[in-house]
Protein backbone atom coordinates (compact mmCIF):
# COMPACT_ATOMS: atom_id res chain seq x y z
CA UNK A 1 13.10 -12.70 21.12
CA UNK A 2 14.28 -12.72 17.81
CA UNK A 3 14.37 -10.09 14.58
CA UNK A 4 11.61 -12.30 13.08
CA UNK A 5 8.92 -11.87 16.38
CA UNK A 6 10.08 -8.07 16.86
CA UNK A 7 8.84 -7.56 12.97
CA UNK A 8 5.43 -9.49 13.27
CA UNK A 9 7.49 -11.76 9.92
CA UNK A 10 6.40 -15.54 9.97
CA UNK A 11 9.02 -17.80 11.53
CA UNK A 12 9.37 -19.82 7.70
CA UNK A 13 10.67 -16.51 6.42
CA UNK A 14 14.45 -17.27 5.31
CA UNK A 15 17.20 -14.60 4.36
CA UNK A 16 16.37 -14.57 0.93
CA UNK A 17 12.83 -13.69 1.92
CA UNK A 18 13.84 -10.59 4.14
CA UNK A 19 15.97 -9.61 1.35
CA UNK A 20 12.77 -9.55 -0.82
CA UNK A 21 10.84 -7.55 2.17
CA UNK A 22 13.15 -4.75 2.23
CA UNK A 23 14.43 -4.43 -1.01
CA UNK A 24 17.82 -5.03 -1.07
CA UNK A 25 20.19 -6.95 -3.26
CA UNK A 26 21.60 -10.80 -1.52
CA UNK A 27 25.24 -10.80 -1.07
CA UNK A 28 27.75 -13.32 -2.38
CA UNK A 29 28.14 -14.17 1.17
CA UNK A 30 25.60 -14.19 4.20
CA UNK A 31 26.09 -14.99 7.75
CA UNK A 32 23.60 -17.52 9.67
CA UNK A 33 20.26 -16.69 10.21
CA UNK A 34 21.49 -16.11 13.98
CA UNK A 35 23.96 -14.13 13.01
CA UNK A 36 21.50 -12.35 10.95
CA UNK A 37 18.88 -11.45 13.75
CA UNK A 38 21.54 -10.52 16.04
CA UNK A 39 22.48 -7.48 14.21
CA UNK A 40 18.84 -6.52 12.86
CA UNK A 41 18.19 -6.43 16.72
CA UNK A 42 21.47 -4.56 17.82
CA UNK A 43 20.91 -1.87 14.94
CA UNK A 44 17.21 -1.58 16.93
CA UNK A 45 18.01 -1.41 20.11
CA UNK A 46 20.42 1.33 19.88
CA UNK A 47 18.08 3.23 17.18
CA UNK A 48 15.34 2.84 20.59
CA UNK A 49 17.33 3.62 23.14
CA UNK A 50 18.10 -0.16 24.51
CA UNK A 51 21.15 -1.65 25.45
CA UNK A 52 22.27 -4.45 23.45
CA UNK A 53 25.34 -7.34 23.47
CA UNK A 54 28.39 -6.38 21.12
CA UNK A 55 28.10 -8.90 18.43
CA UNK A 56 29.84 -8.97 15.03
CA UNK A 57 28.76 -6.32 12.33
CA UNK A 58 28.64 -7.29 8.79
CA UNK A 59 29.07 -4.16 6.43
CA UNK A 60 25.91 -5.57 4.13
CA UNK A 61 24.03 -5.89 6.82
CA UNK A 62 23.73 -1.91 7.46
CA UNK A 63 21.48 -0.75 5.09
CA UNK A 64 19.09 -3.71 5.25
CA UNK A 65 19.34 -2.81 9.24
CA UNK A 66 18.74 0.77 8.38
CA UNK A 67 16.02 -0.07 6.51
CA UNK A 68 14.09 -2.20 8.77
CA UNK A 69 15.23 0.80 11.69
CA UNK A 70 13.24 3.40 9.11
CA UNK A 71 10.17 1.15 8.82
CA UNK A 72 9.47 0.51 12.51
CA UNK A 73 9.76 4.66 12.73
CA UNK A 74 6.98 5.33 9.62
CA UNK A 75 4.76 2.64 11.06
CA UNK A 76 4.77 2.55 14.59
CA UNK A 77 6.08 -0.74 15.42
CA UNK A 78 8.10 -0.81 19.14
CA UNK A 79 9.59 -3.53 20.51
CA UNK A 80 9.55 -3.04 24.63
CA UNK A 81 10.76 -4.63 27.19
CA UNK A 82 9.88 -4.15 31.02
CA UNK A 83 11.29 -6.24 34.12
CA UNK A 84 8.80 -8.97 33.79
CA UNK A 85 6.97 -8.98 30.77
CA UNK A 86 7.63 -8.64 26.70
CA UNK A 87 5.28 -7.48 24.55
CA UNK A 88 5.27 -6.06 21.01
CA UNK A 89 3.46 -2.66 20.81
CA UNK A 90 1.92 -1.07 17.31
CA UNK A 91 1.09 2.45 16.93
CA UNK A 92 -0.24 4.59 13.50
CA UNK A 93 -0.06 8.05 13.55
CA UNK A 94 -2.61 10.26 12.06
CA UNK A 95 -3.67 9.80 8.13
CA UNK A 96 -2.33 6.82 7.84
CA UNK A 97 -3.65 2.73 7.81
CA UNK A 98 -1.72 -0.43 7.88
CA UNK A 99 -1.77 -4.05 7.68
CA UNK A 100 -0.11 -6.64 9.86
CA UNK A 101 0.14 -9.98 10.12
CA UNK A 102 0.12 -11.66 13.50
CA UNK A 103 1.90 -14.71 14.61
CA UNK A 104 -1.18 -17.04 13.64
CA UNK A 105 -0.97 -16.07 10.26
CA UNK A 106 -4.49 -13.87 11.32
CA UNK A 107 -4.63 -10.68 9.39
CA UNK A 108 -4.97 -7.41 10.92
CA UNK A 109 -5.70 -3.93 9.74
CA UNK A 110 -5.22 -0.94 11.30
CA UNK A 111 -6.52 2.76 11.12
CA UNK A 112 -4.92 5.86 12.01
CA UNK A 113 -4.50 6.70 15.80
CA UNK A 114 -4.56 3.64 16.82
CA UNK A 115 -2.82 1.47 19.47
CA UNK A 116 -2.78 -2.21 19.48
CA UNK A 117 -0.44 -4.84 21.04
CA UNK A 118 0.13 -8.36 22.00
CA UNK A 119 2.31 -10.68 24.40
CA UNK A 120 5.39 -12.81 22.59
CA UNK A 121 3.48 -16.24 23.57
CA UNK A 122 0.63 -14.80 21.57
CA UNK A 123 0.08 -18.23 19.62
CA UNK A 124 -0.28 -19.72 22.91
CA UNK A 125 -3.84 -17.57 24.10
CA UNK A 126 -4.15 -15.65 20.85
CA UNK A 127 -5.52 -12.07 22.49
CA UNK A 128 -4.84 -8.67 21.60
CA UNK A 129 -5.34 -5.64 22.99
CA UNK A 130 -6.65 -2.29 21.25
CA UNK A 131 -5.48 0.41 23.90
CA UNK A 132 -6.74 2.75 20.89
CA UNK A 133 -8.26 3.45 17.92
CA UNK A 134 -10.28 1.09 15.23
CA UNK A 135 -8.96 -2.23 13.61
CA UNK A 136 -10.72 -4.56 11.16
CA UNK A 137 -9.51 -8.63 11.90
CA UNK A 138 -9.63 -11.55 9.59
CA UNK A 139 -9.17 -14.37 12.04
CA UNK A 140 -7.73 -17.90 11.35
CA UNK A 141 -10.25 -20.13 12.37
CA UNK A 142 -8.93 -22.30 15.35
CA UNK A 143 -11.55 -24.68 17.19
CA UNK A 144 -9.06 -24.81 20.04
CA UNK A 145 -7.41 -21.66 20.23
CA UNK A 146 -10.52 -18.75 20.56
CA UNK A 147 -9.39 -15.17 19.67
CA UNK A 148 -10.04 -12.68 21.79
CA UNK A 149 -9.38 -8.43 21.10
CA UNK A 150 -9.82 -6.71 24.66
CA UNK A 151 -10.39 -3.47 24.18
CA UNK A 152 -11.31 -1.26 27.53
CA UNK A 153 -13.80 -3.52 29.71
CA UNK A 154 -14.96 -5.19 26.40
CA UNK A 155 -13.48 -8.12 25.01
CA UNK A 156 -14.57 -9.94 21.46
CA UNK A 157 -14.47 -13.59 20.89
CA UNK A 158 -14.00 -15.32 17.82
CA UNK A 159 -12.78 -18.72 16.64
CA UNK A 160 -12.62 -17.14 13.10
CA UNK A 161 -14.19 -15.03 11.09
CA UNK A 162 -14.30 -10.67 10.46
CA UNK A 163 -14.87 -8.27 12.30
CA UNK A 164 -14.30 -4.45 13.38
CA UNK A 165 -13.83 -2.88 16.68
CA UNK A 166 -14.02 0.71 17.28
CA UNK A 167 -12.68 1.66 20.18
CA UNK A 168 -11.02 5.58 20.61
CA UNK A 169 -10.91 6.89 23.78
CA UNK A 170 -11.45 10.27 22.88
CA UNK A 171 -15.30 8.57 22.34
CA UNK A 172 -17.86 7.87 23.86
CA UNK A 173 -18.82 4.70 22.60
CA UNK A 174 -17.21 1.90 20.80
CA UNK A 175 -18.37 -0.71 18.05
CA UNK A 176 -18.22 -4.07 17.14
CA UNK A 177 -19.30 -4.68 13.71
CA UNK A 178 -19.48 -8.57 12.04
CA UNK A 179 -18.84 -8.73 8.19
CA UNK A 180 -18.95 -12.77 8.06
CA UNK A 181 -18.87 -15.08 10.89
CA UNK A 182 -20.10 -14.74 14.16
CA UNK A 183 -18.86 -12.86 17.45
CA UNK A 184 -19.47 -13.01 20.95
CA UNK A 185 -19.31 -9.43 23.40
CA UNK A 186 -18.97 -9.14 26.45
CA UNK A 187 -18.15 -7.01 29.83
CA UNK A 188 -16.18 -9.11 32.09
CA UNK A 189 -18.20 -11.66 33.18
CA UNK A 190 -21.61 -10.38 31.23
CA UNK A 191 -22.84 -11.00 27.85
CA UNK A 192 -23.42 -8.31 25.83
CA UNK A 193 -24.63 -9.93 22.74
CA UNK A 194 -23.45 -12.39 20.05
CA UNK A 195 -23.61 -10.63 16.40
CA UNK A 196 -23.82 -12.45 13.28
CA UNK A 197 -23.34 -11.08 9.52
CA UNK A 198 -24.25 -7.04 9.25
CA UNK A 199 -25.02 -6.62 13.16
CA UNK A 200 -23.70 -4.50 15.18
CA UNK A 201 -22.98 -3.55 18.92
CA UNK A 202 -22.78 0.30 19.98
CA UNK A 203 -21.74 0.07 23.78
CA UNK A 204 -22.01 3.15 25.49
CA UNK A 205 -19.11 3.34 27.98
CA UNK A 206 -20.61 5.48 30.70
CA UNK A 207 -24.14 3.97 31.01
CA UNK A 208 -22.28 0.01 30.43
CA UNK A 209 -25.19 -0.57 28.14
CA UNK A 210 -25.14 -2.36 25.00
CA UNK A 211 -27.97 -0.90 21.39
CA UNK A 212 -27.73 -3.70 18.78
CA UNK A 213 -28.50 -3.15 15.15
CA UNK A 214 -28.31 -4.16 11.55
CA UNK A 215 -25.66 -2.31 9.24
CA UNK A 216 -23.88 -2.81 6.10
CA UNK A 217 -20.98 -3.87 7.95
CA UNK A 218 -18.64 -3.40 4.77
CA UNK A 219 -19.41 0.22 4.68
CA UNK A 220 -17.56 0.29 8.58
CA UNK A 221 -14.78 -0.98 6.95
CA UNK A 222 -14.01 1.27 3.89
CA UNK A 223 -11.26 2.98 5.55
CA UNK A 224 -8.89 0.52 4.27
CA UNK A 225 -9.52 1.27 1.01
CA UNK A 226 -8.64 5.08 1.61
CA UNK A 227 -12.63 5.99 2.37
CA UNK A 228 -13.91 7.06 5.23
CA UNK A 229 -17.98 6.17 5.36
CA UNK A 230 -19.91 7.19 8.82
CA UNK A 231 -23.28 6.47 9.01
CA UNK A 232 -25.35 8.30 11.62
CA UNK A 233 -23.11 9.10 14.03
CA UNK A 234 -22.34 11.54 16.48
CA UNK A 235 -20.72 14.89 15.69
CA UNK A 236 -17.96 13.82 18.10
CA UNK A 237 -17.18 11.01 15.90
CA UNK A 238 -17.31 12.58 12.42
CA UNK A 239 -14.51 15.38 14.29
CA UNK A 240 -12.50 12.34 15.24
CA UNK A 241 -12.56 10.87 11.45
CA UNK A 242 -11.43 14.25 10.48
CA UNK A 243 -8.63 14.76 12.98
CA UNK A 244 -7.47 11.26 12.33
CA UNK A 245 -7.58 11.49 7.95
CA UNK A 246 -5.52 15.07 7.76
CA UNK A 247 -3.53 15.32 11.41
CA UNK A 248 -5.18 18.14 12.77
CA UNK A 249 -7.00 19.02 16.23
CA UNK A 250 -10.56 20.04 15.38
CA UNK A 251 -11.98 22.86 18.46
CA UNK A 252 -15.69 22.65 18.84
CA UNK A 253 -18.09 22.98 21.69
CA UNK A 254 -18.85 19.16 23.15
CA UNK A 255 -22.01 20.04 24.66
CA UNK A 256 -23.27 22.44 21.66
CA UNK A 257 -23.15 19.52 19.64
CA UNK A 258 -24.07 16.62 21.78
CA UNK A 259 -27.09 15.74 20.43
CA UNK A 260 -25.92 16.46 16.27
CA UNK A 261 -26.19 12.74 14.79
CA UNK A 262 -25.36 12.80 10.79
CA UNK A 263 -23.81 10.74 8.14
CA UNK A 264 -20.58 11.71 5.92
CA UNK A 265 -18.54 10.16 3.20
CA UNK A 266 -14.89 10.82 2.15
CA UNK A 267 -11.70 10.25 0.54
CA UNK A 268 -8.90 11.71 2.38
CA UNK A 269 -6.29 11.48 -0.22
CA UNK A 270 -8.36 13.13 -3.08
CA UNK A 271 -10.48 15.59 -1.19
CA UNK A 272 -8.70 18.61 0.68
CA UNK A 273 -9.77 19.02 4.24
CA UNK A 274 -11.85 22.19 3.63
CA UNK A 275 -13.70 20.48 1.22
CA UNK A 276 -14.44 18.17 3.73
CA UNK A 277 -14.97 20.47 6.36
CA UNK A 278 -17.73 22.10 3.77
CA UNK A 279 -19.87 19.12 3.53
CA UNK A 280 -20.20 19.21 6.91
CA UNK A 281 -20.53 22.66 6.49
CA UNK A 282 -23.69 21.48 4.54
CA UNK A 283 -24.83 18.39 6.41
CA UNK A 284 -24.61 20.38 10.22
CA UNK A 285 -25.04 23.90 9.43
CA UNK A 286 -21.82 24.39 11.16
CA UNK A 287 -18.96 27.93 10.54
CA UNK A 288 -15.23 26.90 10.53
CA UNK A 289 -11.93 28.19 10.32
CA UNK A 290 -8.92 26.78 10.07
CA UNK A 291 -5.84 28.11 11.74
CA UNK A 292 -2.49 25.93 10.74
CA UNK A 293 -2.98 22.61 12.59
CA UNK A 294 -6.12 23.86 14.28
CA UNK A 295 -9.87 23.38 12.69
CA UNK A 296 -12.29 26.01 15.03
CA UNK A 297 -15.51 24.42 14.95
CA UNK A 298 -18.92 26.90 15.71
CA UNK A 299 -22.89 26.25 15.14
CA UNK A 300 -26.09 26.11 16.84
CA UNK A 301 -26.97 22.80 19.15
CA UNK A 302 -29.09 20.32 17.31
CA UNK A 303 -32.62 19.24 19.07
């Protein structure tokens, strides 16, 4: 696999492209594109641990190596191999979001805590998989080539359009929300519904039942804008958003607040997280205290 799959960069881009990515000056003399990807790859297999052929080293080619090394760190990206299978792997961390582009030139963005990844002959079946987390697609239409996100025992099919799938373990329930276009759910083998414009699909994992509804499905999808918008939700899920925006572990009581469904708006990178924490304060009734990493979460159950 080459430097150019292992960075999710379209196969067109040259070297004077990848100089542009990473911000570094072209030298007066470059090596083949070849010779280019093997030492991007060597400098990132030894960074993660892999073994790697000896190949030559070019002395310009260290900090745009270094470089590259330092962005697959800040934004997740692993490249893994196992016996049998390739695949490239994408993880953000807490309070951040990020964009990628796939190998069909689809568009996908992702929010913090999430996992997603996808097989090297991706253009050949075009499906992804969210292990974790929430990710907004804008899908090149292909007649031929459906697009698929699995995601648990739920998979999404598209030929193109936009959509969102919210999918943390640590819930419940996950959503798929359509913002143009039109989707098709399922569970294996069963239907689960197909969504059009601003509807929505809330699938309850433990029950394996599916509550459809109408939403302004632009609202779900604020977060990549740096604003977090829940609309009647669970408590568990408006603990999540906060854990996820500021990189802390909120403490609460599960079963105290089981039945607490409310709505809550905010910006992360203007608003501290104990303002935050006091509009929910205000919304829930709730008492809180917060303890270095730790958010202690107390109240009365909701009816």
């Amino acid at each position: 696999m080459g430097v150019y799959e292992v960075l999710n960069l379209p196969p067109y881009m040259d070297k004077d492209d990848l100089y542009r990515q990473f911000g570094m000056e072209e030298p007066d003399e470059e090596p083949s594109n070849r010779e280019l990807e093997e030492e991007i790859l060597q400098r990132i297999h030894g960074t993660l641990g892999f073994e790697a052929p000896q190949v030559r080293r070019f002395r310009w080619a260290y900090g745009l190596a270094a470089s590259i090394v330092l962005l697959l760190g800040s934004v997740g990206i692993y490249y893994w191999m196992a016996r049998d299978t390739q695949a490239i792997s994408i993880q953000i961390p807490a309070g951040k979001v990020r964009e990628i582009r796939l190998p069909d030139g689809s568009v996908v963005w992702l929010n913090a805590a999430t996992a997603l990844h996808y097989a090297p002959d991706f253009n050949q079946n075009r499906e992804v998989f969210l292990e974790d987390g929430e990710a907004f697609f804008r899908v090149v239409h292909d007649e031929k080539r459906p697009f698929v996100v699995h995601a648990g025992n739920v998979q999404t099919r598209v030929l193109g359009t936009t959509f969102r799938v919210k999918a943390y373990q640590a819930l419940e329930t996950m959503q798929v929300s359509v913002v143009t276009g039109k989707v098709a759910v399922s569970e294996g083998t069963k239907s689960l519904a197909v969504l059009e414009k601003n509807q929505e699909i809330t699938y309850l994992k433990t029950e394996h039942k599916a509550i459809e509804r109408s939403i302004d499905a632009a609202e779900t999808v604020e977060w990549q804008t740096g604003n977090v918008v829940l609309k009647a939700v669970s408590f568990a899920d408006i603990a999540l958003a906060i854990e996820n925006a500021y990189g802390v572990r909120v403490i609460f009581n599960r079963a105290t607040f089981r039945n607490c469904v409310s709505s809550l708006a905010f910006q992360p990178q203007s608003q501290k997280l104990s303002e935050v924490l006091d509009l929910v304060k205000d919304i829930q009734g709730i008492q809180y205290e917060i303890k270095g990493k730790e958010v202690l979460i107390s109240g009365t159950e909701c009816q």
